[in-house]
PDB file of N, CA and C in Angstrom:
ATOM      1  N   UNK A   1     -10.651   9.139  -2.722  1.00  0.00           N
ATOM      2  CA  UNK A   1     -10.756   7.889  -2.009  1.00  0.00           C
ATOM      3  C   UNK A   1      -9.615   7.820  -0.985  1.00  0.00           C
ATOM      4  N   UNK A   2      -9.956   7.180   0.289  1.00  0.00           N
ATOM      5  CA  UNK A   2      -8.781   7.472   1.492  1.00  0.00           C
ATOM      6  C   UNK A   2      -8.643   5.685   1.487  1.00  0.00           C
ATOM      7  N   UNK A   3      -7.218   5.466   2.193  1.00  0.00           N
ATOM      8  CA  UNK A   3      -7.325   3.955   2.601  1.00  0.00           C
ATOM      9  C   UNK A   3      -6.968   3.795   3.900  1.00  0.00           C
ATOM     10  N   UNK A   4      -7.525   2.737   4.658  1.00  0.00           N
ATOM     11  CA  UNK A   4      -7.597   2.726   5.952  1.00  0.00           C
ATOM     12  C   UNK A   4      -6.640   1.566   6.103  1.00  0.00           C
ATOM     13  N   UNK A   5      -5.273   1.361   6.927  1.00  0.00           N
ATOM     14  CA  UNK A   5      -5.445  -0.376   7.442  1.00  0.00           C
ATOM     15  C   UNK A   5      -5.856  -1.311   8.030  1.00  0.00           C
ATOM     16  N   UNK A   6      -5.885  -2.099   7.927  1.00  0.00           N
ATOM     17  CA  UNK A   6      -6.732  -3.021   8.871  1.00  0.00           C
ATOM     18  C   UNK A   6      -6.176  -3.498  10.243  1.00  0.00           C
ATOM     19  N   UNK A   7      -6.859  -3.416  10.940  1.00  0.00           N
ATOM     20  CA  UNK A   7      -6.510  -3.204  12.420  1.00  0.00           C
ATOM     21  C   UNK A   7      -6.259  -4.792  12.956  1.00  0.00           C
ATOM     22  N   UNK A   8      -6.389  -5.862  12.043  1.00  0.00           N
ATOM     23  CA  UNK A   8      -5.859  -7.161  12.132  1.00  0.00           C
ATOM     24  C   UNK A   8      -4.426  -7.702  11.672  1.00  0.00           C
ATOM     25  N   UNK A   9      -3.214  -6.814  11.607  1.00  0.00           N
ATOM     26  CA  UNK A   9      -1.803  -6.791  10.913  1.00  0.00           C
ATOM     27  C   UNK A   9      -1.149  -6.588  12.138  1.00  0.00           C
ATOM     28  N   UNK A  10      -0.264  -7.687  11.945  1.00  0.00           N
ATOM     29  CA  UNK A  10       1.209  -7.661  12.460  1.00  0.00           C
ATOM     30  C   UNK A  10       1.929  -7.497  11.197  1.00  0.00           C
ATOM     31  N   UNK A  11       3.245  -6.031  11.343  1.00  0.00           N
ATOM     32  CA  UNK A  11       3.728  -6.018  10.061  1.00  0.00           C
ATOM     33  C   UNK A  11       5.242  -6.461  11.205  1.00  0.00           C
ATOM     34  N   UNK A  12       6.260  -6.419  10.287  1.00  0.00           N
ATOM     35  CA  UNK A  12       8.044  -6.679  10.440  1.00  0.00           C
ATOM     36  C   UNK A  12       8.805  -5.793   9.180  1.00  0.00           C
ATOM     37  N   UNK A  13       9.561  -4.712   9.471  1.00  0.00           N
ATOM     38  CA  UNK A  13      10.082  -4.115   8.620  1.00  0.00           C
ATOM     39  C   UNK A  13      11.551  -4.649   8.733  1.00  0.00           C
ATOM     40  N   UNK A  14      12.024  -5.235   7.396  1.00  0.00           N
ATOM     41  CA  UNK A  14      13.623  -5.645   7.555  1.00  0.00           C
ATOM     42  C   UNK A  14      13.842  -4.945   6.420  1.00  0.00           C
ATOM     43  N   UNK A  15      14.942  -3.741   6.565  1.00  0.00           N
ATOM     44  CA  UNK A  15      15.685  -2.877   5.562  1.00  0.00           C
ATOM     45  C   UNK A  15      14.433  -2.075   5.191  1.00  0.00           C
ATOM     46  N   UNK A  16      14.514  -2.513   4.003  1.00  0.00           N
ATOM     47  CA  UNK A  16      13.587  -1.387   3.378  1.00  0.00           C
ATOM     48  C   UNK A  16      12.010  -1.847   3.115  1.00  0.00           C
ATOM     49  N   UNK A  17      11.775  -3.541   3.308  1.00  0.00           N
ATOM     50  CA  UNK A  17      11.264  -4.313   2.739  1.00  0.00           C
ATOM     51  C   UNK A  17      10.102  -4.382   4.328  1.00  0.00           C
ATOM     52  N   UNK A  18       8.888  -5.035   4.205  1.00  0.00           N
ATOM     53  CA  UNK A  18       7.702  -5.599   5.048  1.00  0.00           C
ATOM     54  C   UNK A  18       7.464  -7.306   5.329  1.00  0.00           C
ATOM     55  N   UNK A  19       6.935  -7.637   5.701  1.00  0.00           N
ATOM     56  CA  UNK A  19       6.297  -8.719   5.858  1.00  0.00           C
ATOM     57  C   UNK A  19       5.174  -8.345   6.966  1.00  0.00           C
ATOM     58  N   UNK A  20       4.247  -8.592   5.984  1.00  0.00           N
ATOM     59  CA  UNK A  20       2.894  -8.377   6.846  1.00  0.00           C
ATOM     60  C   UNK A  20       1.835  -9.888   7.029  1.00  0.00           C
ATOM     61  N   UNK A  21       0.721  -9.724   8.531  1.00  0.00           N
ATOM     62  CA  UNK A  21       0.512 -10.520   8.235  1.00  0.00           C
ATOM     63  C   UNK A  21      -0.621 -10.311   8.814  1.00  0.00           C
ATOM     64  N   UNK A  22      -1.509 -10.959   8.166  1.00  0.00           N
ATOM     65  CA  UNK A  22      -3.019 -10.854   8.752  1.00  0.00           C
ATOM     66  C   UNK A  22      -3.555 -11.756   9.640  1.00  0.00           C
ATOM     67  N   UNK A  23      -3.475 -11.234  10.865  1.00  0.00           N
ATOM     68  CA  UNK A  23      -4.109 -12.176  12.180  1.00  0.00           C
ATOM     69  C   UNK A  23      -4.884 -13.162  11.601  1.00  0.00           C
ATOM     70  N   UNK A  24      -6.197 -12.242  11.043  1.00  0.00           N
ATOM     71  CA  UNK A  24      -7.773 -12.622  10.957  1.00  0.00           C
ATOM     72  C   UNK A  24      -7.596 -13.782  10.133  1.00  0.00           C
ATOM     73  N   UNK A  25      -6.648 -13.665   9.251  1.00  0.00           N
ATOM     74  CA  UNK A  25      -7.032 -14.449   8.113  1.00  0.00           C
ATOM     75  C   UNK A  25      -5.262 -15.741   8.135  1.00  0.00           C
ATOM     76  N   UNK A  26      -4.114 -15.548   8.585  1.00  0.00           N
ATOM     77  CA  UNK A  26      -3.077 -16.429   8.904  1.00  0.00           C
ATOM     78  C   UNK A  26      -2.476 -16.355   7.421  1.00  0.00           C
ATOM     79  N   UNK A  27      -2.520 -15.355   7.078  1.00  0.00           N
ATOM     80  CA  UNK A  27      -2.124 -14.896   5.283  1.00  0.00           C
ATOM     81  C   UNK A  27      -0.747 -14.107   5.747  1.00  0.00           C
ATOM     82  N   UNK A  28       0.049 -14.245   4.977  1.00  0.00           N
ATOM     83  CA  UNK A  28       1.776 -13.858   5.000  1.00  0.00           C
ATOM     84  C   UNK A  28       1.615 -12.679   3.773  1.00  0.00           C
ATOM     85  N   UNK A  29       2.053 -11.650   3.934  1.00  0.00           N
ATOM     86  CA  UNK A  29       2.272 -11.261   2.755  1.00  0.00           C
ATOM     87  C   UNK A  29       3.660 -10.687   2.671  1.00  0.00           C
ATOM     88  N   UNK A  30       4.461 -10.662   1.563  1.00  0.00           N
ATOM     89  CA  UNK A  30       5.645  -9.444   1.885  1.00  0.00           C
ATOM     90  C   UNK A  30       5.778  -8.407   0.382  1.00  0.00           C
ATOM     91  N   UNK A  31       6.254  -7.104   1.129  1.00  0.00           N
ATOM     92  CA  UNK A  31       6.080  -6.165   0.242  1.00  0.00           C
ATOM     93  C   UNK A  31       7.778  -5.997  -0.360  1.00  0.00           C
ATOM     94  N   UNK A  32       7.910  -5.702  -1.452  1.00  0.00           N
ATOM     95  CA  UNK A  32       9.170  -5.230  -2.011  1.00  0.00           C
ATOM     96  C   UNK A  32       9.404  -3.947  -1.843  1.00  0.00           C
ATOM     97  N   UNK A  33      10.584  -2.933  -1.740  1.00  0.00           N
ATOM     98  CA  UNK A  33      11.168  -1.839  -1.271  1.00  0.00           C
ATOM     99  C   UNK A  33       9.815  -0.446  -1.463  1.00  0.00           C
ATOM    100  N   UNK A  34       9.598  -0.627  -3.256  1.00  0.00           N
ATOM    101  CA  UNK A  34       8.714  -0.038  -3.522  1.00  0.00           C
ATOM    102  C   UNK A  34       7.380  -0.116  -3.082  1.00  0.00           C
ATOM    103  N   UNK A  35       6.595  -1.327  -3.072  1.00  0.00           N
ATOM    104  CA  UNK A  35       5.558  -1.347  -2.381  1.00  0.00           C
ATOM    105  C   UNK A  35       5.248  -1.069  -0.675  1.00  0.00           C
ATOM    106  N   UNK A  36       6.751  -1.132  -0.430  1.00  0.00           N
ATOM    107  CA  UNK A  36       7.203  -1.434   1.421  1.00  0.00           C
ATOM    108  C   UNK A  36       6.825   0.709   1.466  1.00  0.00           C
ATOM    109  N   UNK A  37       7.306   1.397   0.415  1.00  0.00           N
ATOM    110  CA  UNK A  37       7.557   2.558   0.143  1.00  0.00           C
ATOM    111  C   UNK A  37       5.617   3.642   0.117  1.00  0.00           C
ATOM    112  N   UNK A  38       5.177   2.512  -0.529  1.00  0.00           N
ATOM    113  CA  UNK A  38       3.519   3.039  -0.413  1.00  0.00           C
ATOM    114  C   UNK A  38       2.823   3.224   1.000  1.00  0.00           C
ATOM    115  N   UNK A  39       3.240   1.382   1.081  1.00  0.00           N
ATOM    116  CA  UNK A  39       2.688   1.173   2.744  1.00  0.00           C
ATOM    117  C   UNK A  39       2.858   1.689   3.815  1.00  0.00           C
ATOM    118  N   UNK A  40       3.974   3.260   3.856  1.00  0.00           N
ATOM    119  CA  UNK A  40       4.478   3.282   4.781  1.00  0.00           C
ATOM    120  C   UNK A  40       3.561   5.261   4.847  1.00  0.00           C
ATOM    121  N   UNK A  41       3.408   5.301   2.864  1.00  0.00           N
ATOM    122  CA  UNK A  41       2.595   6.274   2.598  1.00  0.00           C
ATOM    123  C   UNK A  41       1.185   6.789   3.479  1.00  0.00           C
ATOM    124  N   UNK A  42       0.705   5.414   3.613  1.00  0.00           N
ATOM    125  CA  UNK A  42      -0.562   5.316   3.959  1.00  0.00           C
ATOM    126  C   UNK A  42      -0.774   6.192   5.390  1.00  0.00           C
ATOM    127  N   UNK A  43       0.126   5.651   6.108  1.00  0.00           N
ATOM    128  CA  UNK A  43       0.172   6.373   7.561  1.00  0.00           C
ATOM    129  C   UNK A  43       0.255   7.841   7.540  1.00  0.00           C
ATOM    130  N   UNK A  44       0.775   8.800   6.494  1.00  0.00           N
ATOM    131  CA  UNK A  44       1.529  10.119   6.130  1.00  0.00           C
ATOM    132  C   UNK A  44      -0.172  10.456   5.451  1.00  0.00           C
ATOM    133  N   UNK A  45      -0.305   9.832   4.514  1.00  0.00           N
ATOM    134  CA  UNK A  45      -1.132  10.320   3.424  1.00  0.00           C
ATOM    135  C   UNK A  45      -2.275   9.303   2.918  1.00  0.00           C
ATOM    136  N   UNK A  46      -3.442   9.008   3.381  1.00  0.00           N
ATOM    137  CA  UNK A  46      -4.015   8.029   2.763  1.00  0.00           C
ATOM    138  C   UNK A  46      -4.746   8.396   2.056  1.00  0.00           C
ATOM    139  N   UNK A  47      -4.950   9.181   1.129  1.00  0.00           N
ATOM    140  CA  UNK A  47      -5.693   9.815  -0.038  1.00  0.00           C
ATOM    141  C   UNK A  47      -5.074   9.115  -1.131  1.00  0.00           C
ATOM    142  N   UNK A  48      -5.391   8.058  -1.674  1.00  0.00           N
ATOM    143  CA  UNK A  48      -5.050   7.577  -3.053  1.00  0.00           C
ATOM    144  C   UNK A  48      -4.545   8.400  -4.198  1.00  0.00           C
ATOM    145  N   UNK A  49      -5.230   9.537  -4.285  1.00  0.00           N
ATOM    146  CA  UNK A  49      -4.859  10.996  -5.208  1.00  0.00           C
ATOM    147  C   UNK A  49      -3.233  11.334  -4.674  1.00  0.00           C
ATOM    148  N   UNK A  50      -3.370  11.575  -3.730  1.00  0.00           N
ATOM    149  CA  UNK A  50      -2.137  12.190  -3.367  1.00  0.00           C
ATOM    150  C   UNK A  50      -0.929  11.302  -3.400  1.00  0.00           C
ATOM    151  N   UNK A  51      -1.367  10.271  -3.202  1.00  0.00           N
ATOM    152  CA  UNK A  51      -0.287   9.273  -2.773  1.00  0.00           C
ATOM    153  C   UNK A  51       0.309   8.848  -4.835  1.00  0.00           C
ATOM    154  N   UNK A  52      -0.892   8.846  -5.440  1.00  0.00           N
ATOM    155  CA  UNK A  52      -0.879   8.916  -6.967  1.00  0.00           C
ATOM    156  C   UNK A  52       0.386  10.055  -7.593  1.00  0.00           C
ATOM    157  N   UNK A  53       0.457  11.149  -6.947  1.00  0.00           N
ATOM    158  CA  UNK A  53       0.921  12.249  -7.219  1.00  0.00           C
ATOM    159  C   UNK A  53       2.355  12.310  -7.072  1.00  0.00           C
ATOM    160  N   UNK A  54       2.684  12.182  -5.439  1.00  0.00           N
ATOM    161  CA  UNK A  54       4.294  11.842  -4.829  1.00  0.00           C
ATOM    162  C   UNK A  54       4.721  10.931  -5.654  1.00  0.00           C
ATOM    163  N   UNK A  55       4.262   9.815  -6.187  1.00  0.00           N
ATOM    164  CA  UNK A  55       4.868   8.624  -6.564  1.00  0.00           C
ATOM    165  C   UNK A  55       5.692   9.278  -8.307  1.00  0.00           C
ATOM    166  N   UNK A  56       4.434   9.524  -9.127  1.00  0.00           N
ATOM    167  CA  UNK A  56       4.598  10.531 -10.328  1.00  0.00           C
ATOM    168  C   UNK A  56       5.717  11.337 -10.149  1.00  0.00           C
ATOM    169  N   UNK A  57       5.831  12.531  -9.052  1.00  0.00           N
ATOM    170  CA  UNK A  57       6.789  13.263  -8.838  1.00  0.00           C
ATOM    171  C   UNK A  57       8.027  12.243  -8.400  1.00  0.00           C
ATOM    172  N   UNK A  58       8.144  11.328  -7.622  1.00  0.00           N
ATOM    173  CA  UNK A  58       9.669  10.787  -7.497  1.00  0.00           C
ATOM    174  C   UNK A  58      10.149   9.999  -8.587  1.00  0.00           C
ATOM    175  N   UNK A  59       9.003   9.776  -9.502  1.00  0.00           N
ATOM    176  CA  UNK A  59       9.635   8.210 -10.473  1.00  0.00           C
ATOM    177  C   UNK A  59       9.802   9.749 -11.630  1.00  0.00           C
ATOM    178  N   UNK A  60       8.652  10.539 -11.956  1.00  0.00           N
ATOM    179  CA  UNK A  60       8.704  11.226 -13.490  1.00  0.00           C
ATOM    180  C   UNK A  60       7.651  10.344 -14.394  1.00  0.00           C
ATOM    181  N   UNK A  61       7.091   9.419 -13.791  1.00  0.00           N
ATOM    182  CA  UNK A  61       5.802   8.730 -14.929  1.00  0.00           C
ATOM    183  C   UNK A  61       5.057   9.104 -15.289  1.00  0.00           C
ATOM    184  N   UNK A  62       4.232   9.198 -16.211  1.00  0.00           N
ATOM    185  CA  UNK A  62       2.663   9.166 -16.317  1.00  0.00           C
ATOM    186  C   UNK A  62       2.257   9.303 -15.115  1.00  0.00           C
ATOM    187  N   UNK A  63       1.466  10.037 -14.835  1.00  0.00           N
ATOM    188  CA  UNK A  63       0.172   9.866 -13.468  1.00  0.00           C
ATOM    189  C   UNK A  63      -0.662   8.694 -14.215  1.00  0.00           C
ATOM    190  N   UNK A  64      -1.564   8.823 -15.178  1.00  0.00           N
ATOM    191  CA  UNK A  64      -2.746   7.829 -15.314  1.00  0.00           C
ATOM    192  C   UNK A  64      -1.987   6.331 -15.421  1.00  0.00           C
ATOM    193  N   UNK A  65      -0.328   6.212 -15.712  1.00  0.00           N
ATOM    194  CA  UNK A  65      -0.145   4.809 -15.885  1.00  0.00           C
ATOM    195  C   UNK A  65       0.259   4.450 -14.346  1.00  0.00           C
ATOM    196  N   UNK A  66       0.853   5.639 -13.477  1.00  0.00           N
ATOM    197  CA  UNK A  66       0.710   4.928 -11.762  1.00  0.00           C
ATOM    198  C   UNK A  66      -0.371   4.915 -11.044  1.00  0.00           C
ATOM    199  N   UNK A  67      -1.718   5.607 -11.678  1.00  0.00           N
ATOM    200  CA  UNK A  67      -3.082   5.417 -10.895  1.00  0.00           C
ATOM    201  C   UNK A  67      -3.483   3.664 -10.943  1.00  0.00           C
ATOM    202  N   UNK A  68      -3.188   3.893 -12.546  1.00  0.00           N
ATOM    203  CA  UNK A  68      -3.895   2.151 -12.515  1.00  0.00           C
ATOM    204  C   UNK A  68      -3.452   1.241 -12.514  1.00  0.00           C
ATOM    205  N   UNK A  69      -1.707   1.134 -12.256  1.00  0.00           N
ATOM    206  CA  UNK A  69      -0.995   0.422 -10.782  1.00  0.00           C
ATOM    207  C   UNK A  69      -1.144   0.721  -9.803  1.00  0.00           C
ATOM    208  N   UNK A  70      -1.555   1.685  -9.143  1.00  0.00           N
ATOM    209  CA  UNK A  70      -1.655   1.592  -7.564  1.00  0.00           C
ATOM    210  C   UNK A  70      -2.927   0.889  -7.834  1.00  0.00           C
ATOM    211  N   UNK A  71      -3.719   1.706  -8.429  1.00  0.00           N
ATOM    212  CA  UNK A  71      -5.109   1.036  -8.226  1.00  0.00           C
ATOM    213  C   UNK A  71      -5.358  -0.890  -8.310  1.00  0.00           C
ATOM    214  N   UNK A  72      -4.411  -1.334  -9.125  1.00  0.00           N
ATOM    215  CA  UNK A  72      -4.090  -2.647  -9.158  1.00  0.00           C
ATOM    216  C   UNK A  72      -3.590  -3.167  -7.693  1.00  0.00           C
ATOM    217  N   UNK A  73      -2.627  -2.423  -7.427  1.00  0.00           N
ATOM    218  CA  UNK A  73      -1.841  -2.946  -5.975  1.00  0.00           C
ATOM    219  C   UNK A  73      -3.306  -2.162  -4.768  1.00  0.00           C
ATOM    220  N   UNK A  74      -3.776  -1.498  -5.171  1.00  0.00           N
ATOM    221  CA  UNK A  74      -4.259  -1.360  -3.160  1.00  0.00           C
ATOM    222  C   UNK A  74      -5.694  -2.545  -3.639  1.00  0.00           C
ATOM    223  N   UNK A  75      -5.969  -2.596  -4.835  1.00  0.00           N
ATOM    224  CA  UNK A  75      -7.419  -3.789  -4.853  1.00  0.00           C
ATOM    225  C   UNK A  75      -6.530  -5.348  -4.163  1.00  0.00           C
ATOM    226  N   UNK A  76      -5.308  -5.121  -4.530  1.00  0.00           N
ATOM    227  CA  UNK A  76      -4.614  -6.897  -4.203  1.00  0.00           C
ATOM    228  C   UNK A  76      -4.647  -6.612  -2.685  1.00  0.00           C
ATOM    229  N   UNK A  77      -4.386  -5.590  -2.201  1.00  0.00           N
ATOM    230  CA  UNK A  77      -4.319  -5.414  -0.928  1.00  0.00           C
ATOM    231  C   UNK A  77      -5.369  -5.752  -0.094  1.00  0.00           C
ATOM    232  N   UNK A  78      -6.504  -4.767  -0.385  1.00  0.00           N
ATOM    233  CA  UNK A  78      -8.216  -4.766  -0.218  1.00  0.00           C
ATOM    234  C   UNK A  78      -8.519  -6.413  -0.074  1.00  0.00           C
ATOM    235  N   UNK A  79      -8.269  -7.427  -1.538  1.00  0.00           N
ATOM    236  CA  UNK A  79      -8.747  -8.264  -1.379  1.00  0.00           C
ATOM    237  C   UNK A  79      -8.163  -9.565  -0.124  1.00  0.00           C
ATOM    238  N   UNK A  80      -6.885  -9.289   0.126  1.00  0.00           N
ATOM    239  CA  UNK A  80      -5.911  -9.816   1.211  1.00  0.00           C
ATOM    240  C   UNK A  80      -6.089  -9.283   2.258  1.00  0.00           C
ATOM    241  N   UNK A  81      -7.465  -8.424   2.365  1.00  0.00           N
ATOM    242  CA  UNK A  81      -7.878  -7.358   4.049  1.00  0.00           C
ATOM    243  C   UNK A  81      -6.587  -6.978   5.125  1.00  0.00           C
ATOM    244  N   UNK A  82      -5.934  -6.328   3.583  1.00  0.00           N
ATOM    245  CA  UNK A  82      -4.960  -5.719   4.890  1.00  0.00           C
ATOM    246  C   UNK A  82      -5.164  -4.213   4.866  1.00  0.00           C
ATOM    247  N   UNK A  83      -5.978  -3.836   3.592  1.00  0.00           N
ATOM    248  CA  UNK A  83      -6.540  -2.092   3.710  1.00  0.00           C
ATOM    249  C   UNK A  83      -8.222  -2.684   3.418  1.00  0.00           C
ATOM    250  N   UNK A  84      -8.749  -0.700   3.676  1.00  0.00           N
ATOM    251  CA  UNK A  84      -9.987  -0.803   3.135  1.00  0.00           C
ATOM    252  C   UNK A  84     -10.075   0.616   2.846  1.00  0.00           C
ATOM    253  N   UNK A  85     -11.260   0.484   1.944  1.00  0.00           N
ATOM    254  CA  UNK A  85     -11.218   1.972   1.270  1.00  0.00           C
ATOM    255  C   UNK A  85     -12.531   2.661   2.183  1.00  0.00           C
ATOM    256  N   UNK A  86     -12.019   3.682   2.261  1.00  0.00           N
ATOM    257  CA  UNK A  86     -13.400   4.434   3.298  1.00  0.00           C
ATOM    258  C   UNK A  86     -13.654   5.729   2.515  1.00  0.00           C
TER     259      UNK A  86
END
């Protein structure tokens, strides 16, 4: 599965951190270091698998317990149309 962003975002990177925001919809969101750390994945790597993998390799976790947190975080995303899955 690949993820696309949505072409309706104004993001703001301060430090390490995001604030994104969705034109379409006037929705604020902001990401914390780690999540700021995915989002930035997406552009490099948008294969969910892969992006599953790097994360495993920098933390040392479980893969299946960071699949089904990411998979938690890109559906919150999906549903806030700031990605989509293609």
């Amino acid at each position: 599965m690949r993820v696309k962003k949505s072409k309706y975002l104004l993001s703001y990177k301060e430090e390490d951190e995001y604030l994104i925001i969705n034109i379409y919809t006037n929705q604020i969101y902001a990401l914390d270091k780690f999540s700021s750390f995915i989002w930035e994945e997406f552009d490099k790597t948008p294969i969910v698998s892969d992006i599953s993998k790097l994360i495993a390799k920098r933390t040392n976790e479980d893969i299946l317990i960071i699949q089904k947190d990411l998979d938690g975080f890109l559906n919150s995303l999906s549903k806030g149309g700031l990605i989509k899955f293609v």
